[in-house]
N, C-alpha and C. Protein backbone atom coordinates (compact mmCIF):
# COMPACT_ATOMS: atom_id res chain seq x y z
N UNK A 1 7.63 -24.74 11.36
CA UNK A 1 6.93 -23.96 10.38
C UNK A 1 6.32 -22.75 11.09
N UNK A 2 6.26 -21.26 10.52
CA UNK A 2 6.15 -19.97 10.86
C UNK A 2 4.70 -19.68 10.08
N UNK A 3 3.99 -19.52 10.89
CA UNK A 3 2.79 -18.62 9.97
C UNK A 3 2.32 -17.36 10.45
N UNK A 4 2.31 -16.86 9.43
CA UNK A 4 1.83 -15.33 9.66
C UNK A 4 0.59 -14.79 9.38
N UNK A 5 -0.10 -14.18 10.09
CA UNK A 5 -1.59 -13.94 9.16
C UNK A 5 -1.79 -12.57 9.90
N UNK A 6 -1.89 -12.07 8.72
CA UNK A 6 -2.69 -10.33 8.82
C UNK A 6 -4.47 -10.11 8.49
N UNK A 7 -4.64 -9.09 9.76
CA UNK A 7 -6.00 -9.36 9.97
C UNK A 7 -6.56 -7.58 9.57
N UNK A 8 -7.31 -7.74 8.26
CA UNK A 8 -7.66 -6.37 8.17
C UNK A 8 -9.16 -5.92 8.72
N UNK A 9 -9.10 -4.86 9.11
CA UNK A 9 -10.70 -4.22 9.43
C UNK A 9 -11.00 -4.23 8.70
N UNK A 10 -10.68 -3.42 7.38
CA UNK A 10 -11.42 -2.97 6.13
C UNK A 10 -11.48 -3.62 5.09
N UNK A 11 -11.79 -3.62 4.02
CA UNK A 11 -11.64 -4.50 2.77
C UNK A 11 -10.86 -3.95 2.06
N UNK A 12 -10.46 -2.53 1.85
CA UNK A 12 -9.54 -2.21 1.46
C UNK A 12 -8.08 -1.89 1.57
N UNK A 13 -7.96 -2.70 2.84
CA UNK A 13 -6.71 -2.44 3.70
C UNK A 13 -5.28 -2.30 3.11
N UNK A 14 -5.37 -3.40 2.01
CA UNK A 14 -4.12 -3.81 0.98
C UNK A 14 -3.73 -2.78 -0.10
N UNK A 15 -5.22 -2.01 -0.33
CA UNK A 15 -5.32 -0.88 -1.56
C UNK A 15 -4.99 0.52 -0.64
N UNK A 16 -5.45 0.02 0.66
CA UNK A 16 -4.94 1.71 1.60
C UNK A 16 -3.76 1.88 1.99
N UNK A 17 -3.30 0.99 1.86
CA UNK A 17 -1.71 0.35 2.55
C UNK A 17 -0.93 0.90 1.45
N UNK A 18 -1.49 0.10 0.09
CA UNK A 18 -0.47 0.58 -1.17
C UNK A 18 -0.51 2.47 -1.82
N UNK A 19 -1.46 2.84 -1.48
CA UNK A 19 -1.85 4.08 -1.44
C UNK A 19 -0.82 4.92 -0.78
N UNK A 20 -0.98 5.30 0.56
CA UNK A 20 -0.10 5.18 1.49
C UNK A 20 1.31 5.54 1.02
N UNK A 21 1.90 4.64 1.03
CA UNK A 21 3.12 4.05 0.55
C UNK A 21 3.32 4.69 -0.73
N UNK A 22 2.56 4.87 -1.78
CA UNK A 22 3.06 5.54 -3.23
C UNK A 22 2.85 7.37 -2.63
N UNK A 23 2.05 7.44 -1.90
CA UNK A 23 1.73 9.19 -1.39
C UNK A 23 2.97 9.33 -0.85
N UNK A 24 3.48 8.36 0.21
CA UNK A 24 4.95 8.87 0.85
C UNK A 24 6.03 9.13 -0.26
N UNK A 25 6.32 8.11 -1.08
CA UNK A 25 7.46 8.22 -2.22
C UNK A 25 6.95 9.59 -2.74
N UNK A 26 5.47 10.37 -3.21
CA UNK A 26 5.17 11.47 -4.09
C UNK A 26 6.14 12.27 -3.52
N UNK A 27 5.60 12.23 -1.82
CA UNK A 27 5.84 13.51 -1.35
C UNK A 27 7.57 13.66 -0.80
N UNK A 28 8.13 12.37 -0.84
CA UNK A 28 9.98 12.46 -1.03
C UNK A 28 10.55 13.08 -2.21
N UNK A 29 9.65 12.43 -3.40
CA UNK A 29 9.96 13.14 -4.93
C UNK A 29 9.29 14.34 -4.65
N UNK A 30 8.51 15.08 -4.03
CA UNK A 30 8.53 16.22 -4.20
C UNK A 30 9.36 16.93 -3.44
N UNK A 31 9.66 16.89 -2.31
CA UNK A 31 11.03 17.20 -1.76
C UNK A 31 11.94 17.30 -2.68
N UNK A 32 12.08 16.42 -3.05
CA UNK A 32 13.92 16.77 -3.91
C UNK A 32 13.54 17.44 -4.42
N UNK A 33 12.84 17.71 -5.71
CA UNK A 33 12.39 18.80 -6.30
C UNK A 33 12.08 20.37 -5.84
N UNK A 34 11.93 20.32 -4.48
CA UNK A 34 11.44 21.55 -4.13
C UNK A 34 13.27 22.02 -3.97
N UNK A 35 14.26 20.86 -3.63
CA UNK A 35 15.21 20.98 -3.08
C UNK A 35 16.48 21.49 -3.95
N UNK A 36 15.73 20.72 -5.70
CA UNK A 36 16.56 21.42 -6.90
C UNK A 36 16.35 22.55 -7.30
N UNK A 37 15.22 23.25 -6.70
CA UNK A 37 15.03 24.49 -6.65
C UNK A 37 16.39 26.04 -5.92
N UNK A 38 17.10 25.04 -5.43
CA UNK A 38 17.86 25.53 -4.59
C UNK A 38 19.52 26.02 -5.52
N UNK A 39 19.24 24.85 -6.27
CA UNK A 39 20.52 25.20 -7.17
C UNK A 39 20.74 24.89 -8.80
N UNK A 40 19.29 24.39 -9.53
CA UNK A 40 18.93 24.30 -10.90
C UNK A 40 19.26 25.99 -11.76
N UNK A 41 19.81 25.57 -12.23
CA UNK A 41 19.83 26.65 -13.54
C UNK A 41 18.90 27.10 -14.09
N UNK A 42 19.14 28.54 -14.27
CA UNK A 42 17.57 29.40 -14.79
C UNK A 42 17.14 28.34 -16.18
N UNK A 43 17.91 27.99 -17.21
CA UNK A 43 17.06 27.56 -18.17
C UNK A 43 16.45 25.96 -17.69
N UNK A 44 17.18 25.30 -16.53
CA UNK A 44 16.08 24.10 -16.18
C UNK A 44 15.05 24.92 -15.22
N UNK A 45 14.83 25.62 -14.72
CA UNK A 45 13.84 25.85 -13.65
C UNK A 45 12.27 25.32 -14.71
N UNK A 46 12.15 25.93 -15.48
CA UNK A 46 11.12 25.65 -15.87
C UNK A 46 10.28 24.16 -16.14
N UNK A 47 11.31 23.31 -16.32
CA UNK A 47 11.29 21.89 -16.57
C UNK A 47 11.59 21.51 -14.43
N UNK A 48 11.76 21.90 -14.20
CA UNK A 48 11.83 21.35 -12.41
C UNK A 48 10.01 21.62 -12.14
N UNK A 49 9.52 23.15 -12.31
CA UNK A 49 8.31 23.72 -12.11
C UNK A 49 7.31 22.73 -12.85
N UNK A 50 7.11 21.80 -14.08
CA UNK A 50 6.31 21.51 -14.71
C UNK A 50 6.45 20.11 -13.77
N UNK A 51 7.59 19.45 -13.42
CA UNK A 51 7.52 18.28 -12.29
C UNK A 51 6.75 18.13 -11.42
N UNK A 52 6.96 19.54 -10.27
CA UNK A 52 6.42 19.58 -9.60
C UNK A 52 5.06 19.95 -9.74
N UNK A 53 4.42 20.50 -10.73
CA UNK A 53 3.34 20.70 -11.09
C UNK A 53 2.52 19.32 -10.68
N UNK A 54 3.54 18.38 -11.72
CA UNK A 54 3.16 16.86 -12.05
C UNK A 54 2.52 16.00 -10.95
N UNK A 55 3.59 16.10 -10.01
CA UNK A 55 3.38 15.68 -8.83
C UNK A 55 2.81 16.06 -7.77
N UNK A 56 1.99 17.22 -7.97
CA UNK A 56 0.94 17.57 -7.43
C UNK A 56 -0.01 17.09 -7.65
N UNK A 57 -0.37 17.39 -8.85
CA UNK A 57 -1.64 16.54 -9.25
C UNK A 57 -1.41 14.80 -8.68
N UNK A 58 -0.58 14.25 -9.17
CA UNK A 58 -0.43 13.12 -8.53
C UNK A 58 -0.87 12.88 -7.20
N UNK A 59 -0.42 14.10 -6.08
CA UNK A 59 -0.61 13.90 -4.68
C UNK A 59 -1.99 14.23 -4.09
N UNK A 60 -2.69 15.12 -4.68
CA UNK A 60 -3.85 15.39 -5.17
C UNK A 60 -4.89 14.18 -5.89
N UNK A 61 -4.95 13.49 -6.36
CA UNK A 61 -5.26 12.12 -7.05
C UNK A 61 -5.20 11.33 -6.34
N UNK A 62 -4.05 10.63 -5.29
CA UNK A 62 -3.70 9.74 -4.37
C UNK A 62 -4.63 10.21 -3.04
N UNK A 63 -4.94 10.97 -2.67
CA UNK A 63 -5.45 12.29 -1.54
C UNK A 63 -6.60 11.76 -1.55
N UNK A 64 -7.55 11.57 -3.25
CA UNK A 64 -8.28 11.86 -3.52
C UNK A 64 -9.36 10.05 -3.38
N UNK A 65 -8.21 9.43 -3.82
CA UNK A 65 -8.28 8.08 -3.88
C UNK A 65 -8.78 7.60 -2.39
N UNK A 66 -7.91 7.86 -0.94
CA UNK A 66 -7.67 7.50 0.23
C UNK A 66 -9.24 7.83 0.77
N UNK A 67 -9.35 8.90 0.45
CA UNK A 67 -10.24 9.41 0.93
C UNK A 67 -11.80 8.59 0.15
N UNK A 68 -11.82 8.25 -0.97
CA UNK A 68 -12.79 7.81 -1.04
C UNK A 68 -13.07 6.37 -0.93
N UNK A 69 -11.50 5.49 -0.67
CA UNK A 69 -11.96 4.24 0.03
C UNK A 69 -12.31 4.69 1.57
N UNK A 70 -11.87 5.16 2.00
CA UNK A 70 -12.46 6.05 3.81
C UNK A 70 -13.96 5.89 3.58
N UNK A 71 -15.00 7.04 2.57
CA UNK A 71 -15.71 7.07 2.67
C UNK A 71 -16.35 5.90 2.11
N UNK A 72 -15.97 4.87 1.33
CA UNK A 72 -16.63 3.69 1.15
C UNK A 72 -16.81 2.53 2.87
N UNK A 73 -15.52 2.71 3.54
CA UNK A 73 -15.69 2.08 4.48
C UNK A 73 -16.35 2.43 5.82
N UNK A 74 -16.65 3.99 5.55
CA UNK A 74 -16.95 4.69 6.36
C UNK A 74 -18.48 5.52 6.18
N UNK A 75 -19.42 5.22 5.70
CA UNK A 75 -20.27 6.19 4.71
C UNK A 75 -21.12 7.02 5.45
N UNK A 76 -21.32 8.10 4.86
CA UNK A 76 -22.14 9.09 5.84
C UNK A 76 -23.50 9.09 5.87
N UNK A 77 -24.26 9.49 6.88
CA UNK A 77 -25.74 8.91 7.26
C UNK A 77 -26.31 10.00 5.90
């Protein structure tokens, strides 16, 4: 029998971890997007631009998130 056990510093380790991990996928989906920029048709550009809009805010939000479990685990004098 195999046991495994993960040992976190923080309490939010599992929520920083999953954080993390959805910011990386934003910022792949925003890649492609920056990347359909390259060869989208004038009448989709506008519908590519409102995506990426999208997913800014998203990355921005996630940014926003990280940072304030940080400052929960971390708090300033």
């Amino acid at each position: 029998m195999l046991t495994t056990v993960a040992y976190g510093l923080h309490l939010n380790t599992f929520a920083v971890f999953e954080l993390r991990e959805h910011l990386q996928m934003l910022y792949i989906n925003m890649w492609e997007l920056l990347h359909q920029l390259e060869y989208v048709r004038p009448d989709q550009r506008t519908v590519v631009y409102e995506e990426i809009q999208h997913i800014r805010e998203q990355i921005q939000h996630t940014i926003d998130q990280l940072l304030q479990h940080d400052h929960t685990e971390h708090p300033r004098n």
